[in-house]
N, C-alpha and C. Protein backbone atom coordinates (compact mmCIF):
# COMPACT_ATOMS: atom_id res chain seq x y z
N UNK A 1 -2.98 -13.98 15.87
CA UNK A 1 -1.59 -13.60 16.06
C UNK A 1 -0.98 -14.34 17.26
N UNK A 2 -1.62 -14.59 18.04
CA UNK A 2 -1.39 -14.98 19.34
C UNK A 2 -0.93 -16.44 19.15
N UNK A 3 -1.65 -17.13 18.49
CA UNK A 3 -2.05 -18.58 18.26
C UNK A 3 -0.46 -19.31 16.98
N UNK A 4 -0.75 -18.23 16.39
CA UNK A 4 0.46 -18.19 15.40
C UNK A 4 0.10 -20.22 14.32
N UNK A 5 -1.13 -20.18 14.07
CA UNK A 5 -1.02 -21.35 13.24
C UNK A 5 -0.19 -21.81 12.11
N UNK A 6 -0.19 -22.61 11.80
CA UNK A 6 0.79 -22.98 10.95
C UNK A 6 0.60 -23.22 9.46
N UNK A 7 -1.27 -22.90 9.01
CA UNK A 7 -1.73 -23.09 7.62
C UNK A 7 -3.14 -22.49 7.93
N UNK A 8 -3.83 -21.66 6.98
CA UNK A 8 -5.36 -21.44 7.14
C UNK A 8 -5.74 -22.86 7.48
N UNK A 9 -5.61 -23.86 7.19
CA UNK A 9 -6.60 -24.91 7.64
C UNK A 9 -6.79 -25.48 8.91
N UNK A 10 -5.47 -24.82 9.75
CA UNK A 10 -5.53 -25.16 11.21
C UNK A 10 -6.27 -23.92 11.65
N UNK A 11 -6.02 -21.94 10.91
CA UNK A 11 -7.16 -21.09 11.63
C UNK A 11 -8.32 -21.50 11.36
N UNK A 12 -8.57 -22.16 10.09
CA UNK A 12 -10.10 -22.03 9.82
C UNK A 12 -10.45 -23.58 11.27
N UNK A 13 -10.07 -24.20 11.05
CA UNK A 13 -10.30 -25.74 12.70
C UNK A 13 -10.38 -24.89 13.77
N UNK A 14 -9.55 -24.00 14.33
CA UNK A 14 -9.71 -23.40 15.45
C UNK A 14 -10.55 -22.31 15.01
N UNK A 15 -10.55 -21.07 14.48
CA UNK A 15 -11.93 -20.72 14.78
C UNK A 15 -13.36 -20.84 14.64
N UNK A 16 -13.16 -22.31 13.91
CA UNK A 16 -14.70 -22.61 14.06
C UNK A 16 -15.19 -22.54 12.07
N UNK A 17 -14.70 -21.45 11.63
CA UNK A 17 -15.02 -21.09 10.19
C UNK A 17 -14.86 -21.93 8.97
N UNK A 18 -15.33 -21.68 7.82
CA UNK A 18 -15.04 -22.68 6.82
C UNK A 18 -13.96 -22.07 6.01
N UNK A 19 -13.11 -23.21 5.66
CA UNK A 19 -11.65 -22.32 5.45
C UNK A 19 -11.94 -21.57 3.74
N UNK A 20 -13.22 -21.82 2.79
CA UNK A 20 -13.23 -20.91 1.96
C UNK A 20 -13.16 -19.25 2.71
N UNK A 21 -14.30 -19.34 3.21
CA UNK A 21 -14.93 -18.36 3.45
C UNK A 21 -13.63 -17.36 4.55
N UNK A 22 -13.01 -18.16 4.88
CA UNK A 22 -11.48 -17.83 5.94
C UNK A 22 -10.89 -16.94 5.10
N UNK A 23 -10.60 -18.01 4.01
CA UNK A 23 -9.53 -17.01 3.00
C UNK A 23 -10.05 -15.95 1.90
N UNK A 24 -11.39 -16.03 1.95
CA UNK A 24 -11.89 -14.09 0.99
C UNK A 24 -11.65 -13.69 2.45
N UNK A 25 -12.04 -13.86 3.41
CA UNK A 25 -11.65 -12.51 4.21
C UNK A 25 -10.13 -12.27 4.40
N UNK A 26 -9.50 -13.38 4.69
CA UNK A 26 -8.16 -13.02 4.59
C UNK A 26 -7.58 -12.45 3.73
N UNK A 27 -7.87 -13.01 2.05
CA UNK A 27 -7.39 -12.20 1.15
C UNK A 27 -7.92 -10.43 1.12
N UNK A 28 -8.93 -10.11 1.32
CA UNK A 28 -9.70 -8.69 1.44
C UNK A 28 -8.39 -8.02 2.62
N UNK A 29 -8.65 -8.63 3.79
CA UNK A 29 -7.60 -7.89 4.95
C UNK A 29 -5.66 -7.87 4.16
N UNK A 30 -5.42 -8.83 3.21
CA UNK A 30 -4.48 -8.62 2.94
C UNK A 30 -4.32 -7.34 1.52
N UNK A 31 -5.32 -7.19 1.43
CA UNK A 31 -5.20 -6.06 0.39
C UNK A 31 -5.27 -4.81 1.18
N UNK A 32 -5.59 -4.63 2.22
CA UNK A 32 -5.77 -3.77 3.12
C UNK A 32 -4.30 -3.35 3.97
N UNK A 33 -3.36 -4.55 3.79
CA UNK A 33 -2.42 -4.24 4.32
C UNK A 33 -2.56 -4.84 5.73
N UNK A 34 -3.99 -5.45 6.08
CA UNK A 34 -3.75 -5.93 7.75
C UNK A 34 -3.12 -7.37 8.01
N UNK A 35 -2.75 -8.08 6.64
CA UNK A 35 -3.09 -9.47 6.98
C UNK A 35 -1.81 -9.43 5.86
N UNK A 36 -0.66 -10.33 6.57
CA UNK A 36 0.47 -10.97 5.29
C UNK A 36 0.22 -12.76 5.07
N UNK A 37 0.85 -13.84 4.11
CA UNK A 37 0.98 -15.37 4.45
C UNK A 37 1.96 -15.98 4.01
N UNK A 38 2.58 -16.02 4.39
CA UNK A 38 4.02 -17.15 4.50
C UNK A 38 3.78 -18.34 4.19
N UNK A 39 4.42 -18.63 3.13
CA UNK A 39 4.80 -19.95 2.78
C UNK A 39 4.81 -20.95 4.00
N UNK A 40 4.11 -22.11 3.78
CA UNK A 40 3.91 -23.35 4.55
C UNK A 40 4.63 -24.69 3.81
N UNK A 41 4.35 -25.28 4.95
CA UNK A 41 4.62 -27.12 3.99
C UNK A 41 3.82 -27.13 2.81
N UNK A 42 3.99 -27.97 1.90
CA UNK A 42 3.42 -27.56 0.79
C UNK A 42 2.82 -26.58 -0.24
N UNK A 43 1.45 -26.48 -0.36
CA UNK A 43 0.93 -25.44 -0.72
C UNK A 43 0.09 -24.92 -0.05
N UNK A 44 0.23 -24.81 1.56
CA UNK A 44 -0.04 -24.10 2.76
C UNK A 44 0.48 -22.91 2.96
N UNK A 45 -0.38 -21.89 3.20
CA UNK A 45 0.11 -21.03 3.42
C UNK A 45 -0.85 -20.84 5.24
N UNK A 46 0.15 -19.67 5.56
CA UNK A 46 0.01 -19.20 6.57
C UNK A 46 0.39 -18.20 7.17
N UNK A 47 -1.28 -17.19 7.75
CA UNK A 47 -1.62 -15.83 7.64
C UNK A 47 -0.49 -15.11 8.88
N UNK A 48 -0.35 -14.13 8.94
CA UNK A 48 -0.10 -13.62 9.79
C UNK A 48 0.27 -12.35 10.22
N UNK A 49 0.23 -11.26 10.82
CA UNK A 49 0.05 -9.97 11.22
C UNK A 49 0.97 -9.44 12.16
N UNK A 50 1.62 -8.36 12.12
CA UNK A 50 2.82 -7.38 12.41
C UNK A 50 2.10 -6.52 13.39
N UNK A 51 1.34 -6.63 14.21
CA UNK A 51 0.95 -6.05 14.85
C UNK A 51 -0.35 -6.05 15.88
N UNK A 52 -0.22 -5.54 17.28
CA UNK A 52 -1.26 -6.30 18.38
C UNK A 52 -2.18 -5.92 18.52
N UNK A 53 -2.96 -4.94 18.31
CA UNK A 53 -4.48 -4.33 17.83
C UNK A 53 -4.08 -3.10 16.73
N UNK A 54 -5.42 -2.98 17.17
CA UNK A 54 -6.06 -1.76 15.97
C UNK A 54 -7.07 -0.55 16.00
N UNK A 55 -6.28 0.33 16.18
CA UNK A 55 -7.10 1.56 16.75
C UNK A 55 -8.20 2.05 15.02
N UNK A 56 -9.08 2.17 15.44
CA UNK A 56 -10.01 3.13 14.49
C UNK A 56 -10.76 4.15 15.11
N UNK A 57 -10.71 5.48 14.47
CA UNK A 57 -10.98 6.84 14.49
C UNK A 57 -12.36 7.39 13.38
N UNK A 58 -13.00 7.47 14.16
CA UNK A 58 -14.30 7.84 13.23
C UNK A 58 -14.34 9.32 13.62
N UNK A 59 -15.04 10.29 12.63
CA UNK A 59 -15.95 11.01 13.08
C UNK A 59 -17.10 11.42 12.57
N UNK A 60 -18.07 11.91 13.44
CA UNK A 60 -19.13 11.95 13.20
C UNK A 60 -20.23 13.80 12.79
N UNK A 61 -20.11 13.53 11.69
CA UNK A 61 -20.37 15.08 11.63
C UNK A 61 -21.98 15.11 11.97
C-alpha cells in the first residue's frame, strides 16, 4: 500500500516473489475483500488496498 506499484510485475520485482504465485494470493485476498486491481497500461493490472492494517480477533475456548 505504501509503495503503491504500478502492475503485479513491479510487486512481484520488489518483493522478491514470483509474480504467478503473487497473483493466487492476490486473487484469494481479493475474494476476501482485502485486496482490489485497477486497470494498468495494457493488460497490467494493479493491486491495491483501502486500508492501513488489520486487526484479527481470535478466541480461544
Amino acid at each position: 500500500a505504501e509503495t503503491k506499484p504500478a502492475s503485479l510485475s513491479e510487486l512481484a520485482e520488489r518483493s522478491g516473489r514470483a509474480k504467478s504465485n503473487l497473483s493466487r494470493t492476490l486473487r484469494t485476498m481479493e475474494r476476501y475483500g482485502l485486496v482490489r486491481f485497477e486497470e494498468g497500461e495494457g493488460r497490467e493490472v494493479a493491486p491495491r488496498v483501502n486500508y492501513s492494517g488489520v486487526e484479527l480477533e481470535m478466541s480461544f475456548a
